[in-house]
Protein backbone atom coordinates (compact mmCIF):
# COMPACT_ATOMS: atom_id res chain seq x y z
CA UNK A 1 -88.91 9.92 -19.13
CA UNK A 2 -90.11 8.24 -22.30
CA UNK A 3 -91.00 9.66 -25.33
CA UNK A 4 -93.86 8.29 -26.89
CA UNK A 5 -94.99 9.27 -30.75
CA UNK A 6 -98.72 7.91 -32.23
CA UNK A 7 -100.82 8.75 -34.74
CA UNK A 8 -104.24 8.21 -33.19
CA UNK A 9 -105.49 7.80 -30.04
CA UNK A 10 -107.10 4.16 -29.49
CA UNK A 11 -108.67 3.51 -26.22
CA UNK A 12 -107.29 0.20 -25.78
CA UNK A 13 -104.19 1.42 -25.58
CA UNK A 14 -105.47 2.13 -21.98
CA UNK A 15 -105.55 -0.58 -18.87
CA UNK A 16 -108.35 -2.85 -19.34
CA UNK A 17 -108.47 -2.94 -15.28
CA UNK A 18 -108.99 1.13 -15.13
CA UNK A 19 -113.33 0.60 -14.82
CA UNK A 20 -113.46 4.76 -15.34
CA UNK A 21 -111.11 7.36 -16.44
CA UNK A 22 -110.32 11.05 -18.00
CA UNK A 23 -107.95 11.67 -20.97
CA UNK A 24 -106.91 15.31 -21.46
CA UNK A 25 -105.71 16.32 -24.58
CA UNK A 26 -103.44 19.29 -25.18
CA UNK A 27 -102.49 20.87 -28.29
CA UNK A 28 -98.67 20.93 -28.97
CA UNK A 29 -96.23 22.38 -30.77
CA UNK A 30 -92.89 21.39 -32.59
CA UNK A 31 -91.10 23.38 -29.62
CA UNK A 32 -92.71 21.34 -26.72
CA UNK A 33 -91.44 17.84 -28.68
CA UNK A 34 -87.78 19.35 -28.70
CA UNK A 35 -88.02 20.00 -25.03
CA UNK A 36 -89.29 16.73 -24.17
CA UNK A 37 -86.82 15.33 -26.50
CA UNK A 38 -84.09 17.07 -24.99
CA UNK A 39 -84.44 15.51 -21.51
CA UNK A 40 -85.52 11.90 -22.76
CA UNK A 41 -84.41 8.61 -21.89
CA UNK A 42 -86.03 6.28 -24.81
CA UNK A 43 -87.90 7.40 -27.44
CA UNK A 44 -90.66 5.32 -29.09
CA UNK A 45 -92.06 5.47 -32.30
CA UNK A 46 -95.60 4.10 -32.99
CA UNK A 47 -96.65 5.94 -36.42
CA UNK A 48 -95.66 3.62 -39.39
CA UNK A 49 -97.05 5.95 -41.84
CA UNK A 50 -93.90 6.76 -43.38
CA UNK A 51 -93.57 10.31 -44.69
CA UNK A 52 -95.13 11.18 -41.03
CA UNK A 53 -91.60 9.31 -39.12
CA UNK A 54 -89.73 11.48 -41.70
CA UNK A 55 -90.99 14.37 -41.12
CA UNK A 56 -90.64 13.98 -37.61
CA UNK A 57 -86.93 12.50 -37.79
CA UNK A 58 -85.89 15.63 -40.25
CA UNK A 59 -87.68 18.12 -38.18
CA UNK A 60 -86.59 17.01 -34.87
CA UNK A 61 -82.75 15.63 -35.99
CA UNK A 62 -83.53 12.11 -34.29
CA UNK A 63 -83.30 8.41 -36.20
CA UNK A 64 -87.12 6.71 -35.35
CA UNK A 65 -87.67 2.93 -35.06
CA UNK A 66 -91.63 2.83 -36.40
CA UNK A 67 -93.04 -0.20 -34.36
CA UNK A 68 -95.90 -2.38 -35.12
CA UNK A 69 -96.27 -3.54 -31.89
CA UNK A 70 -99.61 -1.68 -30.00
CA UNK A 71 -98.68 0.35 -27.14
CA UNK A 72 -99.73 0.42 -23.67
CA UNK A 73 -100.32 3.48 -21.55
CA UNK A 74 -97.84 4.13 -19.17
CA UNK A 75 -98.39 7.63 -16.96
CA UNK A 76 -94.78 7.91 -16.80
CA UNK A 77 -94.57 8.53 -20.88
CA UNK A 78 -94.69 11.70 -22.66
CA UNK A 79 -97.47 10.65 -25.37
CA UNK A 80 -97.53 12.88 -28.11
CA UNK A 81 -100.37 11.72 -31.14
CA UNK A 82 -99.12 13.45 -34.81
CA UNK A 83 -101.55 13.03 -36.94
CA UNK A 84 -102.43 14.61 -40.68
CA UNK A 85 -104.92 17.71 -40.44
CA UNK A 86 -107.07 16.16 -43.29
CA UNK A 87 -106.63 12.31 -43.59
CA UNK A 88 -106.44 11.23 -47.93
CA UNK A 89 -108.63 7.98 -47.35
CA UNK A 90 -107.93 5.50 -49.70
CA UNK A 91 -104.81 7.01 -50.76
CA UNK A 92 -101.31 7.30 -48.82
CA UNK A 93 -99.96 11.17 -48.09
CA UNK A 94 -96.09 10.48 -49.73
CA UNK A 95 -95.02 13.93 -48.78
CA UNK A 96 -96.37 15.87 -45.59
CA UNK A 97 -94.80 19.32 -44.60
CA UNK A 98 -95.19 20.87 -40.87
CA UNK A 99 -97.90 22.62 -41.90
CA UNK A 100 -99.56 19.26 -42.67
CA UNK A 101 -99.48 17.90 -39.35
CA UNK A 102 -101.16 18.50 -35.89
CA UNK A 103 -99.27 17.71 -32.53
CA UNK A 104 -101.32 17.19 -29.27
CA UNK A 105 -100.13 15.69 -25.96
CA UNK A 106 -102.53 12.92 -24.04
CA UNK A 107 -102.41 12.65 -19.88
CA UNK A 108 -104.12 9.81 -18.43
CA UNK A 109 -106.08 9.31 -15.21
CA UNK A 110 -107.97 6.70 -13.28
CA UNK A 111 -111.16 7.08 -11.66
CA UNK A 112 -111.24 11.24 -12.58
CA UNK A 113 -114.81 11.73 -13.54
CA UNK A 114 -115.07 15.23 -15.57
């Protein structure tokens, strides 16, 4: 399984060739990233915000590789979106704490209607 970290949830990110589907969207916690960590293959690192990659490499012990590139949904991933609990537009968060962040983990389906 691969670990997937983002920091929003764009729906392009999605197959263009999926006509309808259902995104479900669980709230996390620092716990369920461990687990997932602990039985992970790859781990990819979408979030180039930086204080966000270090909070997540010193919380969770793990070196991240932020990429620029735009991922692509695969079901097989475990996607996790981190993201700041209140956003500082026009200005960039330099230190964010545990506290500062929410976790929530995003499942996928084709053709579910809800």
């Amino acid at each position: 399984m691969r670990v997937v970290f983002l920091n929003g949830l764009p729906l392009n990110m999605f197959p263009s060739e999926w006509g309808y589907f259902a995104i479900q969207v669980i709230k996390a916690t620092w716990e369920d990233l461990l687990r997932d960590l602990a039985e992970a293959s790859e781990v990819k690192c979408y979030i180039r915000h930086q204080a966000t990659v270090q909070l997540l490499e010193k919380h969770l012990e793990i070196k991240l590789q932020p990429s620029s590139e735009l991922y692509k949904y695969d079901p097989r991933d475990r996607v996790y979106i981190v993201t700041l609990k209140t956003p500082q537009r026009g200005q960039e968060a330099t230190e964010v704490s545990v506290s500062d962040v929410e976790i929530y983990e995003i499942y996928a389906s084709e053709g579910v209607w809800l």
